[in-house]
PDB file of N, CA and C in Angstrom:
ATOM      1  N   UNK A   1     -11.524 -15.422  18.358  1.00  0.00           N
ATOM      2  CA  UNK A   1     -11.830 -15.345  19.772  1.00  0.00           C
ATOM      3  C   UNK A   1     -13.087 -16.154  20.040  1.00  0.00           C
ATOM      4  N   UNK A   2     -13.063 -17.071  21.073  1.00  0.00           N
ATOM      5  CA  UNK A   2     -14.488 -17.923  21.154  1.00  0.00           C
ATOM      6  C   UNK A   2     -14.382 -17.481  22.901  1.00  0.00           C
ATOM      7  N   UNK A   3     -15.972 -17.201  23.250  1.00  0.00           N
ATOM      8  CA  UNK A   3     -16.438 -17.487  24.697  1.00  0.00           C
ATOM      9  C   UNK A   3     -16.875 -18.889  25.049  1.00  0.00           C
ATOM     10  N   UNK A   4     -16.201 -19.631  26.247  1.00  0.00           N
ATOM     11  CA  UNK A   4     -16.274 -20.918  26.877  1.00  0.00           C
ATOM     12  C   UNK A   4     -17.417 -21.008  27.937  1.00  0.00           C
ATOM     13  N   UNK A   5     -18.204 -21.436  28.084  1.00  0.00           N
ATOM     14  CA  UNK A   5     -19.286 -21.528  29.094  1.00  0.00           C
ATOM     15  C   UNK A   5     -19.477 -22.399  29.781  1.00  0.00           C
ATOM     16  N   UNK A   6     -19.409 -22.647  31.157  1.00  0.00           N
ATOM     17  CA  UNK A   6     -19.481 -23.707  32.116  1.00  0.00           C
ATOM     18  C   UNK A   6     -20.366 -22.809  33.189  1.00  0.00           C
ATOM     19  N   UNK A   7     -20.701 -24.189  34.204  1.00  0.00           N
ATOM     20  CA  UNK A   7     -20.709 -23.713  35.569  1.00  0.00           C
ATOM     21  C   UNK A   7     -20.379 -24.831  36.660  1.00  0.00           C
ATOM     22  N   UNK A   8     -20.634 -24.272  37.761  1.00  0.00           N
ATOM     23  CA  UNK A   8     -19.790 -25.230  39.031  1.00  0.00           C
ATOM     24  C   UNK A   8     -20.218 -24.804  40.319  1.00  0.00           C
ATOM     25  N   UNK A   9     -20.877 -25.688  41.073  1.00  0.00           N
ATOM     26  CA  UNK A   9     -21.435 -25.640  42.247  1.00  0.00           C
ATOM     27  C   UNK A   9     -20.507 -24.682  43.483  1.00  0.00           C
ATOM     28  N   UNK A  10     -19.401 -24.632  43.472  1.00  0.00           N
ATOM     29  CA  UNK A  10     -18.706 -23.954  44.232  1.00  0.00           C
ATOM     30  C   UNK A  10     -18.373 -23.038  44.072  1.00  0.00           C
ATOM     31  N   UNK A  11     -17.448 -21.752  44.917  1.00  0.00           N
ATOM     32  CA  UNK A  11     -16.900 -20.929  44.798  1.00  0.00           C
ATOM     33  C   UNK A  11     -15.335 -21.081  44.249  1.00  0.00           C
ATOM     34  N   UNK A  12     -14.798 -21.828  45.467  1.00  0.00           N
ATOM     35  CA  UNK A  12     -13.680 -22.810  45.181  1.00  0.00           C
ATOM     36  C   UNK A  12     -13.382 -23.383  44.036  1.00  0.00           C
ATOM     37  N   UNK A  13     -13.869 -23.922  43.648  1.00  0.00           N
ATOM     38  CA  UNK A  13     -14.117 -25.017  41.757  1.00  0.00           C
ATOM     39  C   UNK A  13     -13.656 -23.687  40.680  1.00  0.00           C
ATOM     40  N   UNK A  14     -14.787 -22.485  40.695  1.00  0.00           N
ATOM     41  CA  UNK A  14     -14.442 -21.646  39.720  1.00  0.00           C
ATOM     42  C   UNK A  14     -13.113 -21.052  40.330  1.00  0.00           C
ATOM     43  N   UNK A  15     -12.658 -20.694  41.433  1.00  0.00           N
ATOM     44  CA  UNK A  15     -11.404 -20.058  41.571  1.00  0.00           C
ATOM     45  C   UNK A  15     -10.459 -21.054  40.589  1.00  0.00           C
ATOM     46  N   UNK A  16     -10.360 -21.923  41.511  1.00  0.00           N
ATOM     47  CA  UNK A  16      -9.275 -23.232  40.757  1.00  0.00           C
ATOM     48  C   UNK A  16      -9.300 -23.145  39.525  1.00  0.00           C
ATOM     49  N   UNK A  17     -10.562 -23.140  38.391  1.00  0.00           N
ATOM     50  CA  UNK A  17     -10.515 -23.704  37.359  1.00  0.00           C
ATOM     51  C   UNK A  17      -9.989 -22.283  36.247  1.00  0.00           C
ATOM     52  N   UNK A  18     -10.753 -21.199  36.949  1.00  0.00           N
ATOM     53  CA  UNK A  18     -10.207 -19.858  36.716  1.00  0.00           C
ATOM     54  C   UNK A  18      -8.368 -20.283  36.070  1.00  0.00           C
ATOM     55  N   UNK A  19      -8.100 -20.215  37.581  1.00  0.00           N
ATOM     56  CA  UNK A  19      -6.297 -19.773  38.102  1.00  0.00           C
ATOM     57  C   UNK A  19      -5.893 -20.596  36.720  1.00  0.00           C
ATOM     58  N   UNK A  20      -6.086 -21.967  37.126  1.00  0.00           N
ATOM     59  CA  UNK A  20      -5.736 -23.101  36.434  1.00  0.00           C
ATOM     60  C   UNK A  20      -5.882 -22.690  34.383  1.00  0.00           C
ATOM     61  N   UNK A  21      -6.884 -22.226  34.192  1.00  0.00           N
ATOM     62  CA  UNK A  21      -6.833 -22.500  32.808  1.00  0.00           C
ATOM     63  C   UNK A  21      -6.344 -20.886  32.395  1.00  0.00           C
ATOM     64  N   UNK A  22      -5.715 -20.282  33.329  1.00  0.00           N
ATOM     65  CA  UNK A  22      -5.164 -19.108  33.054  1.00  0.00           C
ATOM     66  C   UNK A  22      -3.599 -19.585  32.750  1.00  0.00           C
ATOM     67  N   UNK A  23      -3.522 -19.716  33.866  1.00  0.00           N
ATOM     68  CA  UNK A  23      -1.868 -20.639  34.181  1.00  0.00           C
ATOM     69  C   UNK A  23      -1.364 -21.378  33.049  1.00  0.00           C
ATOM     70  N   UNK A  24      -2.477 -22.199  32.623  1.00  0.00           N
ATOM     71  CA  UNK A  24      -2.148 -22.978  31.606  1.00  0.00           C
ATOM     72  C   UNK A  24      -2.141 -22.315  30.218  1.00  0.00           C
ATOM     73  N   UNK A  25      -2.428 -21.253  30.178  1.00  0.00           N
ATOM     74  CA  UNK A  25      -2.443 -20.453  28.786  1.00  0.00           C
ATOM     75  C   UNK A  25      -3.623 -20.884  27.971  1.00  0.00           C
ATOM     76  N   UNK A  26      -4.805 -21.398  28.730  1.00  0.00           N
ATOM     77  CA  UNK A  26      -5.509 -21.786  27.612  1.00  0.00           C
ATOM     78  C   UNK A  26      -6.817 -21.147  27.398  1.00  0.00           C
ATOM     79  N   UNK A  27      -6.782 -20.064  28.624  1.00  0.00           N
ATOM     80  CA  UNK A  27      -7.984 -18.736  28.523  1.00  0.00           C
ATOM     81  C   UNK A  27      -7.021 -17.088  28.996  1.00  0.00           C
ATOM     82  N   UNK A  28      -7.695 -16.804  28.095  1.00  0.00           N
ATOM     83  CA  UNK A  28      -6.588 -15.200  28.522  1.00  0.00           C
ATOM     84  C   UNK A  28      -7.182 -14.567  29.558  1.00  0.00           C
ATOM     85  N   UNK A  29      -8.767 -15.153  30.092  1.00  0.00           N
ATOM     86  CA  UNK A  29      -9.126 -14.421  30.848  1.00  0.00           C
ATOM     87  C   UNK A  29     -10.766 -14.982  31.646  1.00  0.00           C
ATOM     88  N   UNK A  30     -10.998 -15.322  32.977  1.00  0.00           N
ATOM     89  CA  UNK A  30     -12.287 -15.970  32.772  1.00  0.00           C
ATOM     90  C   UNK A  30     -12.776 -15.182  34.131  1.00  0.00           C
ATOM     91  N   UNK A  31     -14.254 -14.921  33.598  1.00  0.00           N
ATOM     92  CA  UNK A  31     -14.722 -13.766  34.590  1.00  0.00           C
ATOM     93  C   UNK A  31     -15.930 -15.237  35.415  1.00  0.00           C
ATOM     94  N   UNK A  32     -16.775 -14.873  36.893  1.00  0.00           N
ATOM     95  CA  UNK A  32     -17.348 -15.848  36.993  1.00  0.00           C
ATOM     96  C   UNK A  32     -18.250 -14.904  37.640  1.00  0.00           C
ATOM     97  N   UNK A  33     -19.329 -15.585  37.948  1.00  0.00           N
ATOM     98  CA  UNK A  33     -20.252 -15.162  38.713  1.00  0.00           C
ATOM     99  C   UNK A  33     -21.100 -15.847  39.449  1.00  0.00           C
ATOM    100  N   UNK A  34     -22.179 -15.492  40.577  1.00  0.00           N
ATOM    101  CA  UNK A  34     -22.598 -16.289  40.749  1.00  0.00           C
ATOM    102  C   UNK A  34     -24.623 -16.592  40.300  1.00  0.00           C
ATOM    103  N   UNK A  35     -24.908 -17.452  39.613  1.00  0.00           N
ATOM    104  CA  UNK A  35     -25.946 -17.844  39.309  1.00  0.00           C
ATOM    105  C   UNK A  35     -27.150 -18.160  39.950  1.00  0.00           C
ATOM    106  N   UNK A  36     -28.380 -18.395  39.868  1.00  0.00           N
ATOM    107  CA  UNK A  36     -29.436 -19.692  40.404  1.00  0.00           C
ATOM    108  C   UNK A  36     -30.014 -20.427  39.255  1.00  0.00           C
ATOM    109  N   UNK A  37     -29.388 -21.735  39.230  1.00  0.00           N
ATOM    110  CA  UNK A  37     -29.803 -22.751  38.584  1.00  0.00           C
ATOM    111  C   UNK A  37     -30.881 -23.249  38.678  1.00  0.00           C
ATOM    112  N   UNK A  38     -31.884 -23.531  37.517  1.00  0.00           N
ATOM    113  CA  UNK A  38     -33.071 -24.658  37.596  1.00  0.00           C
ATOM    114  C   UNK A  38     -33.273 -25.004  36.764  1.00  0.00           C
ATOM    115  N   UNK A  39     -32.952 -26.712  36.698  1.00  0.00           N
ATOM    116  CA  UNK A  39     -32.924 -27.557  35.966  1.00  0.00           C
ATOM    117  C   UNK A  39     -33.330 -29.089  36.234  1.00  0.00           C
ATOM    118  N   UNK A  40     -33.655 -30.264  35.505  1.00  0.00           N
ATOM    119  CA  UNK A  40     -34.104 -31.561  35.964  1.00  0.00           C
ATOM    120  C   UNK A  40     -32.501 -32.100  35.998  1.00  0.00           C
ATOM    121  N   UNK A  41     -31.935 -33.025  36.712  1.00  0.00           N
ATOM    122  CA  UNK A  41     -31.041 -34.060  36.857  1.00  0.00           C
ATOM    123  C   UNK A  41     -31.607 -35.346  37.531  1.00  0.00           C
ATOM    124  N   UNK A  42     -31.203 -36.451  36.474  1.00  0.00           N
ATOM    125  CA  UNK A  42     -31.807 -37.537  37.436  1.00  0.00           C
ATOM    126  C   UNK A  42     -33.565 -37.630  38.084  1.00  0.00           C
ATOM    127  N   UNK A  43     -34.205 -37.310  36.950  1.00  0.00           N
ATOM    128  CA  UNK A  43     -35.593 -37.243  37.164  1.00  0.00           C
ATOM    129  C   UNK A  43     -35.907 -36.476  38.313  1.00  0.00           C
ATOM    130  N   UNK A  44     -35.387 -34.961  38.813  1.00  0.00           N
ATOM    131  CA  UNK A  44     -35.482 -34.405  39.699  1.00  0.00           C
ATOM    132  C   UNK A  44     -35.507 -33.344  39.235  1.00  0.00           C
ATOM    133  N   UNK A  45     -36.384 -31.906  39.593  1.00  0.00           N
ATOM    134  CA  UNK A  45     -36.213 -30.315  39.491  1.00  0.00           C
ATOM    135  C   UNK A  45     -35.262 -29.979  40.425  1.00  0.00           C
ATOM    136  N   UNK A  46     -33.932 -29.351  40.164  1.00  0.00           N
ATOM    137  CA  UNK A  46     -33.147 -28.926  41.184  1.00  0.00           C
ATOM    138  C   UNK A  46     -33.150 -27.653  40.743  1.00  0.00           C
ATOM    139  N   UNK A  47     -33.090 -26.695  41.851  1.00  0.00           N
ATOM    140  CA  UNK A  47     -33.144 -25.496  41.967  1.00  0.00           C
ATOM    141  C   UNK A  47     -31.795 -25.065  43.240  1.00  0.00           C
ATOM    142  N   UNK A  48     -30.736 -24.533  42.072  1.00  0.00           N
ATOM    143  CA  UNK A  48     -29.023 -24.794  42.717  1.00  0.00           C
ATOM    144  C   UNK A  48     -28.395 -23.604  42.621  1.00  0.00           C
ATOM    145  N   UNK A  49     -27.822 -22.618  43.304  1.00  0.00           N
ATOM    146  CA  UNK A  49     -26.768 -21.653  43.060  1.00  0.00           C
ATOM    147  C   UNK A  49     -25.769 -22.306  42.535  1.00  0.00           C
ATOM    148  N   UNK A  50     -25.268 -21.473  41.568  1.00  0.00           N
ATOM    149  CA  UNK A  50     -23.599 -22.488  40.786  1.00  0.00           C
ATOM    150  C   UNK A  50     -22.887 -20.983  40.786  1.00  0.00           C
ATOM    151  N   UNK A  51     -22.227 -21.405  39.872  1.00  0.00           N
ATOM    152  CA  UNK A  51     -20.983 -20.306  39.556  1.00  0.00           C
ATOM    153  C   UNK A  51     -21.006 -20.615  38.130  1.00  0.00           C
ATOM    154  N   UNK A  52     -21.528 -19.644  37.800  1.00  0.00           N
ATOM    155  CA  UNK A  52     -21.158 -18.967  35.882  1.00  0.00           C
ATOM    156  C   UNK A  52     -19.916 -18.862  35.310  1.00  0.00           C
ATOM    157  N   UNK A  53     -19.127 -19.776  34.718  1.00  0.00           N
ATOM    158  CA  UNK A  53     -17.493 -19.124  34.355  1.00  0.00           C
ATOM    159  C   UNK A  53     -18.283 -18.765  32.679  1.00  0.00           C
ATOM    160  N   UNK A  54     -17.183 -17.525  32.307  1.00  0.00           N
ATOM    161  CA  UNK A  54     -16.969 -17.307  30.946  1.00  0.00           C
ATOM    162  C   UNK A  54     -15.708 -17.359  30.473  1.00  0.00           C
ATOM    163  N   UNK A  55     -15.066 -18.210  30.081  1.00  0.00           N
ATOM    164  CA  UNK A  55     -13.793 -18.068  29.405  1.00  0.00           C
ATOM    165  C   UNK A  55     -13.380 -17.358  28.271  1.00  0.00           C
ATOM    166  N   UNK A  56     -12.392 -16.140  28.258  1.00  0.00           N
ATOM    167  CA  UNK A  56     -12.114 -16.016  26.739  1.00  0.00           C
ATOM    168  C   UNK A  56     -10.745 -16.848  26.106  1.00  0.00           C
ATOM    169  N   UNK A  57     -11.005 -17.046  25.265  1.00  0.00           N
ATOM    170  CA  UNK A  57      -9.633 -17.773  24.449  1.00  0.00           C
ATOM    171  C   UNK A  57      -9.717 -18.147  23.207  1.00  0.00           C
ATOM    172  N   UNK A  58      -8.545 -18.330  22.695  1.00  0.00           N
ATOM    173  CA  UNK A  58      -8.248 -18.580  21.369  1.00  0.00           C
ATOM    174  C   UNK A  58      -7.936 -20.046  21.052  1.00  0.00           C
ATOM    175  N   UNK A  59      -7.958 -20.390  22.214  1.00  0.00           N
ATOM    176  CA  UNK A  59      -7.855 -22.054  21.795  1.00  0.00           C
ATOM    177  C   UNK A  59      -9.326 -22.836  22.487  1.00  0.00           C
ATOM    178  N   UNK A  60     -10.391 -22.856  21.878  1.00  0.00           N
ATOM    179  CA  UNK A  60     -11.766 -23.333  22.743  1.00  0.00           C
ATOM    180  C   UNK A  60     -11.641 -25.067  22.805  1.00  0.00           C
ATOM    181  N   UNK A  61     -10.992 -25.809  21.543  1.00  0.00           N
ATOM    182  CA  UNK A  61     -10.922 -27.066  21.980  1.00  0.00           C
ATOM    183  C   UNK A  61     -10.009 -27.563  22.784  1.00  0.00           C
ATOM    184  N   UNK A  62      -9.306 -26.967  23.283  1.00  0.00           N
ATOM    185  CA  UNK A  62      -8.276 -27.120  24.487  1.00  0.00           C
ATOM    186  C   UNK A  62      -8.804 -26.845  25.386  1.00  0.00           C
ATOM    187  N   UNK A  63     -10.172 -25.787  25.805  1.00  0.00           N
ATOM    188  CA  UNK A  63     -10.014 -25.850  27.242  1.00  0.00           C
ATOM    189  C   UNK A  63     -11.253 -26.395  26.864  1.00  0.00           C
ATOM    190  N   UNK A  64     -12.192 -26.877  26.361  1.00  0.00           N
ATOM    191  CA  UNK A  64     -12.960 -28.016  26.640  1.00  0.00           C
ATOM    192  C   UNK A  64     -12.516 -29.518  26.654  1.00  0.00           C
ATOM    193  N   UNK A  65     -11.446 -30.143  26.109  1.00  0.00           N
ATOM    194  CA  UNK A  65      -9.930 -30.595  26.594  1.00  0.00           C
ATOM    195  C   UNK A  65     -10.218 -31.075  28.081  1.00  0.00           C
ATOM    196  N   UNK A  66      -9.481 -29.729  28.253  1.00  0.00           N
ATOM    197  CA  UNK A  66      -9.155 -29.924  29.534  1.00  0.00           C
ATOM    198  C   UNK A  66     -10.576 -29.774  30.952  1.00  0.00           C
ATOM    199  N   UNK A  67     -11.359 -28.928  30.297  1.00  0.00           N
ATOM    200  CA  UNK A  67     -12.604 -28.823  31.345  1.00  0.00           C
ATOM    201  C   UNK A  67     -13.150 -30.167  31.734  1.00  0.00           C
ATOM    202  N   UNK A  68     -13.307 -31.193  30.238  1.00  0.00           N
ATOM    203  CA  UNK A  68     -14.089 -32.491  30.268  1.00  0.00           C
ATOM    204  C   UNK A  68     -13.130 -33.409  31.517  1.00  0.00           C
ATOM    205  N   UNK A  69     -11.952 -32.938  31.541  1.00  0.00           N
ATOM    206  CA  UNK A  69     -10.945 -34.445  32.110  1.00  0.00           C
ATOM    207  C   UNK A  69     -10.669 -33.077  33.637  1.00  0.00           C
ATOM    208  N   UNK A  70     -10.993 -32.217  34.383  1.00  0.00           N
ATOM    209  CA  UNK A  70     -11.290 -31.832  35.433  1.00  0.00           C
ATOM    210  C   UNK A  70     -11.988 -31.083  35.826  1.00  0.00           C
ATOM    211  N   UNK A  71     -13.465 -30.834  35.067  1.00  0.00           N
ATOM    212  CA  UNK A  71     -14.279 -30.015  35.791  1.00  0.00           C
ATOM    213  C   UNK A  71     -14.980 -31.250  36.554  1.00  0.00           C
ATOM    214  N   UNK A  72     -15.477 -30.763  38.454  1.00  0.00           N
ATOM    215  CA  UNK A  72     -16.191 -31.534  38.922  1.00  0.00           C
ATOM    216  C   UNK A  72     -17.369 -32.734  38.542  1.00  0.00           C
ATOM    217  N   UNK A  73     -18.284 -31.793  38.036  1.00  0.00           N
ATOM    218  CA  UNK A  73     -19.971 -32.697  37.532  1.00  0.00           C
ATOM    219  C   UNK A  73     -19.598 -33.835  36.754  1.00  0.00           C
ATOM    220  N   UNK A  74     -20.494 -34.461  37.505  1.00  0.00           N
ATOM    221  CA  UNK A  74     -20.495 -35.526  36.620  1.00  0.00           C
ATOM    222  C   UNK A  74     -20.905 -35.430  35.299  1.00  0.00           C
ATOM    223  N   UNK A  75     -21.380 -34.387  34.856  1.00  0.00           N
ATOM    224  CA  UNK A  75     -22.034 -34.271  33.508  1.00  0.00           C
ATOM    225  C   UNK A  75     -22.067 -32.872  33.274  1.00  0.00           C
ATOM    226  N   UNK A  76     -20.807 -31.970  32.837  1.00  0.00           N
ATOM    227  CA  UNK A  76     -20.541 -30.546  32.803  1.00  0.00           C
ATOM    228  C   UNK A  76     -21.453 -30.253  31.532  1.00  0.00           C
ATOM    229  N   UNK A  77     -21.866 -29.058  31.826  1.00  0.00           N
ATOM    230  CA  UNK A  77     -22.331 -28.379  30.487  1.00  0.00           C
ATOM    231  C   UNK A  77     -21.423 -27.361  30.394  1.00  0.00           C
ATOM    232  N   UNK A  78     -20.572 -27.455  28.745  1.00  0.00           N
ATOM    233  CA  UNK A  78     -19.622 -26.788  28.659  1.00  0.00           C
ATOM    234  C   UNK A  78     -19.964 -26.426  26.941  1.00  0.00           C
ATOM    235  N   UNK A  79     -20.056 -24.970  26.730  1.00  0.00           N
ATOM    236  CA  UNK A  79     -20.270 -24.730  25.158  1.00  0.00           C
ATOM    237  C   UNK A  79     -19.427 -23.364  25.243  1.00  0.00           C
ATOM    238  N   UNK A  80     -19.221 -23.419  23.724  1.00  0.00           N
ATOM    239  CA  UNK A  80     -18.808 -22.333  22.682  1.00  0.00           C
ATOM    240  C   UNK A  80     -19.627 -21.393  22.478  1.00  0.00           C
ATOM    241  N   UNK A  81     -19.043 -20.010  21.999  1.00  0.00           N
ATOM    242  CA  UNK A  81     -19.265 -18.877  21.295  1.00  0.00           C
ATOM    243  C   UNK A  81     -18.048 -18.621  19.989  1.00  0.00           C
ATOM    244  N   UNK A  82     -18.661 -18.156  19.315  1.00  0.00           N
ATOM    245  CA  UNK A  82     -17.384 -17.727  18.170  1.00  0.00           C
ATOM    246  C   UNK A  82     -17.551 -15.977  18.407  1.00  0.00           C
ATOM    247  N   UNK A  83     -16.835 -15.210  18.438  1.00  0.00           N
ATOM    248  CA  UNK A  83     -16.909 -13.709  18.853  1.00  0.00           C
ATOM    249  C   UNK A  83     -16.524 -13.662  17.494  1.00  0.00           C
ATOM    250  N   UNK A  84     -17.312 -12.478  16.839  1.00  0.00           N
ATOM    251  CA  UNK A  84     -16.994 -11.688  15.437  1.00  0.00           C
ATOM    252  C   UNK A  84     -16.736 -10.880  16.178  1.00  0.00           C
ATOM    253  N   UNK A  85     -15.913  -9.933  15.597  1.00  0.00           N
ATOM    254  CA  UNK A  85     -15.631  -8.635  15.506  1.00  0.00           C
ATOM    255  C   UNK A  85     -15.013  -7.703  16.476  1.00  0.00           C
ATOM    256  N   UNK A  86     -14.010  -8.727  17.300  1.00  0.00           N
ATOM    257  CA  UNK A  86     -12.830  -8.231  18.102  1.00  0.00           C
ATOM    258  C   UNK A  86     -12.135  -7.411  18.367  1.00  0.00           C
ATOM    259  N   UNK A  87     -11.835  -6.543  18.759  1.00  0.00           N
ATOM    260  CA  UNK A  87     -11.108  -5.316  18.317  1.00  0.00           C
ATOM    261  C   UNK A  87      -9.503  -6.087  18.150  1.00  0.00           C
ATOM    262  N   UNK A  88      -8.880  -5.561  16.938  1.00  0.00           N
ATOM    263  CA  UNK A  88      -7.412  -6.142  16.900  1.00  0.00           C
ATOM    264  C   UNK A  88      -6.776  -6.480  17.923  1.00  0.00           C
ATOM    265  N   UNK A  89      -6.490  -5.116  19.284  1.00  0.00           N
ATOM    266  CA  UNK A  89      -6.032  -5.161  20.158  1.00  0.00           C
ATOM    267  C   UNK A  89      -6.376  -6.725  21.130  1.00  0.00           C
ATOM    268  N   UNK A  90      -7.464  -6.761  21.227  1.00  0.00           N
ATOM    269  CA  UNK A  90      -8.293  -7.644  22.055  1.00  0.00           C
ATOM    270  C   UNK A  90      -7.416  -9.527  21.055  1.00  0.00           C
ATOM    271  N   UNK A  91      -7.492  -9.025  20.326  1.00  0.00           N
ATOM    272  CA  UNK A  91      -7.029 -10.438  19.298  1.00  0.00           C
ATOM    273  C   UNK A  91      -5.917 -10.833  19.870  1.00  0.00           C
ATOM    274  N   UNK A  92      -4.798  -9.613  19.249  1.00  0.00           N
ATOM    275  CA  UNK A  92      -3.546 -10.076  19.429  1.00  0.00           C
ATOM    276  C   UNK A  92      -3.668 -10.277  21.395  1.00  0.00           C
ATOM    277  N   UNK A  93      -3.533  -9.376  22.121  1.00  0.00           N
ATOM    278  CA  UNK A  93      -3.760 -10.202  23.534  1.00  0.00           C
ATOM    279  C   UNK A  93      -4.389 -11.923  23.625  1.00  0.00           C
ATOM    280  N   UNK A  94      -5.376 -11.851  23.354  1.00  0.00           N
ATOM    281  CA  UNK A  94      -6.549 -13.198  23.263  1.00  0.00           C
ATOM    282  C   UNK A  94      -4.922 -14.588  22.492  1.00  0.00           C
ATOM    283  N   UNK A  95      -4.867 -13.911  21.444  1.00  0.00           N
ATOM    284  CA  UNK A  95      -3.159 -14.912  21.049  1.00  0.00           C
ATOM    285  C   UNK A  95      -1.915 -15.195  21.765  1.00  0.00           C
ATOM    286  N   UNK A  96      -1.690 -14.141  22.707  1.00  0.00           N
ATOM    287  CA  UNK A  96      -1.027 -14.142  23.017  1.00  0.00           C
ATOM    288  C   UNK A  96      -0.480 -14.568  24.700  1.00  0.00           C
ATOM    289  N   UNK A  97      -1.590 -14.466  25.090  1.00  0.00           N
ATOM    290  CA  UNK A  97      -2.025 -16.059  26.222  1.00  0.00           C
ATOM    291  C   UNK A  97      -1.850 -14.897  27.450  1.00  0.00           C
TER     292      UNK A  97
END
């Protein structure tokens, strides 16, 4: 089981990307929230509400895959977690899309 980490300026963006990488079987499940960002881009301090996605899934290089070729930003920050210690139940679901 690995957790997927992104975020996305919209509300809209995380719905879509949600639905979408559900649909597609390639997160069993992605919760979002909403954030306040502060960070430099482009020699600038931006200080941004985004949207927090967490993806769970069993396939993490697939939906970074697919995040790189349609998440909005021009420059997504998108990382991994490896989850130890799953409960079986949680596994076989997480496999089973």
């Amino acid at each position: 089981m690995h957790l997927v980490f992104t975020t996305v300026g919209k509300r809209k963006d995380a719905d879509a990307i949600s639905k979408a990488l559900v649909s597609l079987k390639l997160a069993a499940c992605v919760s979002s929230w909403p954030v306040q960002s502060v960070y430099r881009w482009k020699g600038k301090i931006t200080n941004e509400r985004e949207y927090a996605l967490e993806l769970k899934t069993a396939r993490p290089a697939a939906v970074r895959k697919w995040l790189e070729k349609n998440h909005p930003y021009e420059l997504p920050v998108i990382y991994s977690l490896d989850v130890k210690g799953a409960s079986k139940g949680v596994q076989r679901w997480m496999s089973n899309g």
